[in-house]
C-alpha atoms as a PDB file:
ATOM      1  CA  UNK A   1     119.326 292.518 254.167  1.00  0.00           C
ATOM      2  CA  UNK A   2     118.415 292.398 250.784  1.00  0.00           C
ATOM      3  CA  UNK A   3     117.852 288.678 250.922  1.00  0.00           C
ATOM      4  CA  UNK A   4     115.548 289.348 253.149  1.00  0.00           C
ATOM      5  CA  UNK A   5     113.095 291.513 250.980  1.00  0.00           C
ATOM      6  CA  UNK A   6     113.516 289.316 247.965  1.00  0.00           C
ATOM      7  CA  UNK A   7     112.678 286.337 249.970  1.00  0.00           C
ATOM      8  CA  UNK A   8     109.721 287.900 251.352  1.00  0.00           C
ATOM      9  CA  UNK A   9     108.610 289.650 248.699  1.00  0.00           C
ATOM     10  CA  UNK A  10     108.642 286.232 246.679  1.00  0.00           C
ATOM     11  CA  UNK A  11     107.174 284.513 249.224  1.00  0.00           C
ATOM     12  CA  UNK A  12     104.534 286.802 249.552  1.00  0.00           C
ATOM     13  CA  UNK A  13     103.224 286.575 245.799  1.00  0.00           C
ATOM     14  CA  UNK A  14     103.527 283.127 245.792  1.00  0.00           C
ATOM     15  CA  UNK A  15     100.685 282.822 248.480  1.00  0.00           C
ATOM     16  CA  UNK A  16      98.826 284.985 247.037  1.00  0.00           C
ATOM     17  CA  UNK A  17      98.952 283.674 243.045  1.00  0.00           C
ATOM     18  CA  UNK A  18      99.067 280.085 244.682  1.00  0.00           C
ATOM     19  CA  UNK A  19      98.969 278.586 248.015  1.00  0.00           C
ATOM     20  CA  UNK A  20     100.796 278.946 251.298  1.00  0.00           C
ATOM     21  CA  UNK A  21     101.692 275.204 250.608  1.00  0.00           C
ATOM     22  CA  UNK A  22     103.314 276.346 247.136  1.00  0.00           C
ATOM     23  CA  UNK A  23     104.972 279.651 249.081  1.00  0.00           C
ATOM     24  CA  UNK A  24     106.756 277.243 251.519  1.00  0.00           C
ATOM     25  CA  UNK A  25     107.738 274.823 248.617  1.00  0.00           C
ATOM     26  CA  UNK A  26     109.338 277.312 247.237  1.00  0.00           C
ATOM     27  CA  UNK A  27     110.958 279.065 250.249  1.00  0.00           C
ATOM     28  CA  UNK A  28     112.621 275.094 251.126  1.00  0.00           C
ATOM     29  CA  UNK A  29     113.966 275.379 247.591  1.00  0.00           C
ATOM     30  CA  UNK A  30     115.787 278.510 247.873  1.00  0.00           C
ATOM     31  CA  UNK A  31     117.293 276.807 250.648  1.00  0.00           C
ATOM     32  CA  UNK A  32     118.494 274.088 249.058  1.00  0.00           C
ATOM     33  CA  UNK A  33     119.680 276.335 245.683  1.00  0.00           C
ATOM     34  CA  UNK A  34     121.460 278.375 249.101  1.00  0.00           C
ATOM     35  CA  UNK A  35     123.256 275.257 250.765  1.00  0.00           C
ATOM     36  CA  UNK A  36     124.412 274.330 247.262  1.00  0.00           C
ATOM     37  CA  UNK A  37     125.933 277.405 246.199  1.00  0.00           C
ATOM     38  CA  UNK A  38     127.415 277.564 249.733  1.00  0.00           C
ATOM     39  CA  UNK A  39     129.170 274.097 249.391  1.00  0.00           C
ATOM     40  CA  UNK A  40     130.520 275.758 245.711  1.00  0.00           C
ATOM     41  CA  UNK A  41     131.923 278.192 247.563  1.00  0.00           C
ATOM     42  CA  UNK A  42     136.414 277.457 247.869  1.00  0.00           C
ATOM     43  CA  UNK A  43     137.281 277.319 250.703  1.00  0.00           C
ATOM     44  CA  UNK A  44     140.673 279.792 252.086  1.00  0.00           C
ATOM     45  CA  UNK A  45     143.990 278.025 251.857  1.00  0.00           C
END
């Protein structure tokens, strides 16, 4: 839930400093940075 506030929250200030553009540049790159740490993640023997 957390995520969630950060996420927006970030999102949010990045639209307003910059663009809506830059807000959803940056929303597809915590996605990636996500998926990565995801794949780092061992898996249960």
């Amino acid at each position: 839930k957390i995520g969630i506030v950060i996420g927006m929250t970030i999102f949010a200030v990045v639209d307003q400093i910059a663009s809506m553009r830059s807000a959803i540049l940056f929303l597809f790159v915590f996605f990636l940075l996500g998926i990565v740490l995801l794949f780092k993640v061992p898996e249960k023997a």
